[in-house]
N, C-alpha and C. Protein backbone atom coordinates (compact mmCIF):
# COMPACT_ATOMS: atom_id res chain seq x y z
N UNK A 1 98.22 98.55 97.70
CA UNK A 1 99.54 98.96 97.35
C UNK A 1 99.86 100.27 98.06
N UNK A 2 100.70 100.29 98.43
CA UNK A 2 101.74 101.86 99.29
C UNK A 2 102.18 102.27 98.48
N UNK A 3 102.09 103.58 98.65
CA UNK A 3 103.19 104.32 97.79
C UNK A 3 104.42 104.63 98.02
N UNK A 4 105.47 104.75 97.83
CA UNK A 4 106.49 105.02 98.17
C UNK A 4 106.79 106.20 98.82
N UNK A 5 107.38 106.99 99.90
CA UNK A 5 106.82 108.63 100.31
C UNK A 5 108.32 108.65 99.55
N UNK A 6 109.03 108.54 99.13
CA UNK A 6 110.38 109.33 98.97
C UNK A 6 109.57 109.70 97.20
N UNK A 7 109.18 108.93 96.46
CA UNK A 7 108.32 109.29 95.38
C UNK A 7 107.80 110.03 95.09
N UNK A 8 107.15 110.29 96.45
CA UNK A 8 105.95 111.38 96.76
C UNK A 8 105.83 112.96 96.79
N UNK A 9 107.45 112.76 97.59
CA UNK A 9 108.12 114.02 97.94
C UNK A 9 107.94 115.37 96.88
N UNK A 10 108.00 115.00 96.08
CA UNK A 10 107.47 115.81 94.75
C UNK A 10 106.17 116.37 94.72
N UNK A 11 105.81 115.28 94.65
CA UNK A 11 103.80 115.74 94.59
C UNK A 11 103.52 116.38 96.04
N UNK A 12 104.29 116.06 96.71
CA UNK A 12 103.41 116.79 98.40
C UNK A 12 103.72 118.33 98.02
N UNK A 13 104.67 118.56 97.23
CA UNK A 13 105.33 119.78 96.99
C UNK A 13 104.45 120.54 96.10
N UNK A 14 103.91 119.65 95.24
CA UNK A 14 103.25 120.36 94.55
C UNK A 14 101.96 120.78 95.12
N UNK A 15 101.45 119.52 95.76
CA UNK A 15 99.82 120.01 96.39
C UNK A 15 100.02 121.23 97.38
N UNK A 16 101.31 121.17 97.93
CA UNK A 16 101.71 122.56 99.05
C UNK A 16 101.27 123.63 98.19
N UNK A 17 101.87 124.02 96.77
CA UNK A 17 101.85 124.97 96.11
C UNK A 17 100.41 125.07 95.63
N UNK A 18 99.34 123.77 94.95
CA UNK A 18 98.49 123.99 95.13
C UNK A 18 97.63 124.69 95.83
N UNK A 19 97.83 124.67 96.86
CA UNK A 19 97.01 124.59 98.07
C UNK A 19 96.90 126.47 98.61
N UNK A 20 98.13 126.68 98.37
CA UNK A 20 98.68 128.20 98.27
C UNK A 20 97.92 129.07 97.15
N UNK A 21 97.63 128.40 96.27
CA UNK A 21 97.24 129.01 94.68
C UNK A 21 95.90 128.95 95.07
N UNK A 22 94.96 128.19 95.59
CA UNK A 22 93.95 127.71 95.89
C UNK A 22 93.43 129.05 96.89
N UNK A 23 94.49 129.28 98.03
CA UNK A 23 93.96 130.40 98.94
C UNK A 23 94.15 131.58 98.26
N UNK A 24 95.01 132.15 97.33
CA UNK A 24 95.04 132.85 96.60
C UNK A 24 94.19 133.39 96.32
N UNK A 25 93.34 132.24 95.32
CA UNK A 25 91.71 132.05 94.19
C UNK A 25 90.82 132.98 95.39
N UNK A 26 90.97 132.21 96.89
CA UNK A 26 89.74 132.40 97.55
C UNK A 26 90.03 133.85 97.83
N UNK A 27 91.25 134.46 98.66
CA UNK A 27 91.37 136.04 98.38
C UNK A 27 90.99 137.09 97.43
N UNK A 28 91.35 136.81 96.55
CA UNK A 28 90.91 137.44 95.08
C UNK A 28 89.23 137.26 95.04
N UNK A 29 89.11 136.30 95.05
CA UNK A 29 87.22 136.54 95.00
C UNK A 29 87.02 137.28 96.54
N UNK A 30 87.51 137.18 97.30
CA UNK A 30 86.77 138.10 98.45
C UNK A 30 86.85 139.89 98.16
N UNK A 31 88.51 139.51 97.76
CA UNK A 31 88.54 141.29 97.29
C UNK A 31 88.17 141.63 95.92
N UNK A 32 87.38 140.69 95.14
CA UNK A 32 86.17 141.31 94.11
C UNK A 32 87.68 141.42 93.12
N UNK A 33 88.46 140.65 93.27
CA UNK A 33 89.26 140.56 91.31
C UNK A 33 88.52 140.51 90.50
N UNK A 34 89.31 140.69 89.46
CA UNK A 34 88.91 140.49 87.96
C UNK A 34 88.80 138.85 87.35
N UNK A 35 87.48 138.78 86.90
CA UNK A 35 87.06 137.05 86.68
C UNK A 35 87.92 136.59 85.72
N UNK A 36 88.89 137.57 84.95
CA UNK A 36 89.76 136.65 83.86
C UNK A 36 91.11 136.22 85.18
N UNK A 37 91.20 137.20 85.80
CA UNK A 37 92.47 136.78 86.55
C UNK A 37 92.04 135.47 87.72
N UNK A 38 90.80 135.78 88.38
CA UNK A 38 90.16 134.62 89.25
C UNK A 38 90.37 132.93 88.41
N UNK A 39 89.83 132.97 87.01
CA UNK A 39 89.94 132.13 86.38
C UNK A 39 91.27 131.43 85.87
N UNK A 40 92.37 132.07 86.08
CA UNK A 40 93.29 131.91 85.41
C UNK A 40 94.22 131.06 86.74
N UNK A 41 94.12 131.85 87.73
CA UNK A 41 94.50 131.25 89.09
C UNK A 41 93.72 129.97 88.99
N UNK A 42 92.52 130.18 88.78
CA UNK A 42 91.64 128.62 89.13
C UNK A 42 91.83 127.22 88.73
N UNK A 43 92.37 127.63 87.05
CA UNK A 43 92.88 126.73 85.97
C UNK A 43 94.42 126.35 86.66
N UNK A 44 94.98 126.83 87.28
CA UNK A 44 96.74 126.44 87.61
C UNK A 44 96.25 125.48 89.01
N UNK A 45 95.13 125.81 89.30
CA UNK A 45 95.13 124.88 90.42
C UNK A 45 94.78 123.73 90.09
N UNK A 46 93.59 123.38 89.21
CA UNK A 46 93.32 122.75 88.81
C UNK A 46 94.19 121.63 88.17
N UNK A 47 95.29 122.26 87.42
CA UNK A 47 96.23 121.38 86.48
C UNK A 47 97.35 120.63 87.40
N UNK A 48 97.67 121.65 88.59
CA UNK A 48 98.74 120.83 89.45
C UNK A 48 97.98 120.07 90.12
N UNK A 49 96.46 119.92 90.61
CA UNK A 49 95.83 118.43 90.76
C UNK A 49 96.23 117.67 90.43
N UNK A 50 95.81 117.69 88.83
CA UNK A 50 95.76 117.09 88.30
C UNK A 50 96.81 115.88 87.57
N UNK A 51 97.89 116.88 87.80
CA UNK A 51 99.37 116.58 87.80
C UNK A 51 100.36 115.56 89.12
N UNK A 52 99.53 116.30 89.94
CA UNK A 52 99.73 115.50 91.05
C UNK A 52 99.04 113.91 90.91
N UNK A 53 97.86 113.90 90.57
CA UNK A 53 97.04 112.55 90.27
C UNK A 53 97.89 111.95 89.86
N UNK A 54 98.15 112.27 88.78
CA UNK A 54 98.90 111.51 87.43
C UNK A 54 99.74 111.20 87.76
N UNK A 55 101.00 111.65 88.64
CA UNK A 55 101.95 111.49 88.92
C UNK A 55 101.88 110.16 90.20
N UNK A 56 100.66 110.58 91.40
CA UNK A 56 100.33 109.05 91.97
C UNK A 56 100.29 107.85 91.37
N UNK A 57 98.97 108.08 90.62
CA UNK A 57 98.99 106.59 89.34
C UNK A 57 99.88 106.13 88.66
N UNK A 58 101.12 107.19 88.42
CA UNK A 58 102.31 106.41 87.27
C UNK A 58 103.08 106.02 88.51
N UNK A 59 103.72 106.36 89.73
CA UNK A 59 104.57 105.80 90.65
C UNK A 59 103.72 104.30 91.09
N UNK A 60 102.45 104.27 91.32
CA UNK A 60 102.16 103.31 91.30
C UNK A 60 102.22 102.03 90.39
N UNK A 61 101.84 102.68 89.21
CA UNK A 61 101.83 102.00 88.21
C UNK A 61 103.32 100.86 88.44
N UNK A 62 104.35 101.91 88.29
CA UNK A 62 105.65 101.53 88.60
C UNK A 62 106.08 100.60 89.58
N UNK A 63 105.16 100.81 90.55
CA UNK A 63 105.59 99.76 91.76
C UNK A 63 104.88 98.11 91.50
N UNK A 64 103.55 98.29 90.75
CA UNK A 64 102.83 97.03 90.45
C UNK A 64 103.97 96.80 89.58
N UNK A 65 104.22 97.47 88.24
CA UNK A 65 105.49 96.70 87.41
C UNK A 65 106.59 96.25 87.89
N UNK A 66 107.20 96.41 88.61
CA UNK A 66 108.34 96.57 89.11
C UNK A 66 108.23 95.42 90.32
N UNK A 67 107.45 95.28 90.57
CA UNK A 67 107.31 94.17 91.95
C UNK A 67 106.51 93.12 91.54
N UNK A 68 107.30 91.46 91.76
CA UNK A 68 106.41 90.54 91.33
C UNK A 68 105.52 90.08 92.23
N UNK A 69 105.69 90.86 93.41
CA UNK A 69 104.46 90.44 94.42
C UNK A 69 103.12 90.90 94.33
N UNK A 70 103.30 92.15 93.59
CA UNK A 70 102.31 93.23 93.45
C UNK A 70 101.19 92.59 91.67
N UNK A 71 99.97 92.84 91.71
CA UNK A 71 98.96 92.38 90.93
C UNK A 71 98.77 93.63 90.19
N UNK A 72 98.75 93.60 88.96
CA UNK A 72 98.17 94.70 88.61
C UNK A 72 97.25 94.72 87.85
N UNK A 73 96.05 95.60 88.38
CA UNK A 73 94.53 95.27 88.47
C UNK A 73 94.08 96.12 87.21
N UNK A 74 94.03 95.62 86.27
CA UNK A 74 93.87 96.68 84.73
C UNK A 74 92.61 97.70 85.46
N UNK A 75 90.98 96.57 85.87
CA UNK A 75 90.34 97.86 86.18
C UNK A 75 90.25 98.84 87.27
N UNK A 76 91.33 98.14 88.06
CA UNK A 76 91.21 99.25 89.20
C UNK A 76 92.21 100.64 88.87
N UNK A 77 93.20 100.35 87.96
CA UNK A 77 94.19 101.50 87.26
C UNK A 77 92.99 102.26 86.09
N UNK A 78 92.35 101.65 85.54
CA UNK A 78 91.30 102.05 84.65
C UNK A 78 90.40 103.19 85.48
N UNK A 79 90.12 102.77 86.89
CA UNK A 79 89.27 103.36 87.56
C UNK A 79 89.87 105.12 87.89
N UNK A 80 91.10 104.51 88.51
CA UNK A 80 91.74 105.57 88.61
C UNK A 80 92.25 107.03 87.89
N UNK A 81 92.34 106.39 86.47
CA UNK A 81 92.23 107.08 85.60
C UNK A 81 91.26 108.27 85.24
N UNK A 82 90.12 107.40 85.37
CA UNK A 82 89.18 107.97 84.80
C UNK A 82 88.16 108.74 86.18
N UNK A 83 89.11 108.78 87.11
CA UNK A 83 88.59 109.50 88.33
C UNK A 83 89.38 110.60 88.18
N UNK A 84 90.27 111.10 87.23
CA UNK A 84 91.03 112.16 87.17
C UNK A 84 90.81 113.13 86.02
N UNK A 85 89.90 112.44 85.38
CA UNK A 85 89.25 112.78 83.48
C UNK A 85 88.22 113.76 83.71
């Protein structure tokens, strides 16, 4: 299954910002921050992953529902899931 990129457009946005937050994390540990603030950056990265995941799997989700050509594979959505847990 493809994903749709106009769908996507969102999540690329977010992993951008990720990705930014991410180099952030790595600055701050080079210039010896403070581990509550290191951590706190670490956790926002973490969640817009994570967010991003979620947001793949439900557009997908959407496209297996939504299309009668498309199969939708309980354990391979199961899999997916639980690759994000």
């Amino acid at each position: 299954m493809e994903l749709n990129a106009d769908d996507m457009i969102p999540v690329v946005h977010r992993l951008k910002r990720a990705q930014g937050q991410l180099a952030a994390v790595t600055r701050m540990l080079e210039e010896g921050k403070d581990c509550k603030d290191v951590v706190t950056q670490l956790s926002a990265v973490s969640k817009a992953l994570d967010r991003a995941g979620f947001a793949i799997i439900a557009s997908g989700m959407e496209q297996c529902m939504t299309s009668p050509t498309q199969e939708l594979d309980r354990k391979e959505l199961e899999k997916l899931f639980l690759t994000l847990a």
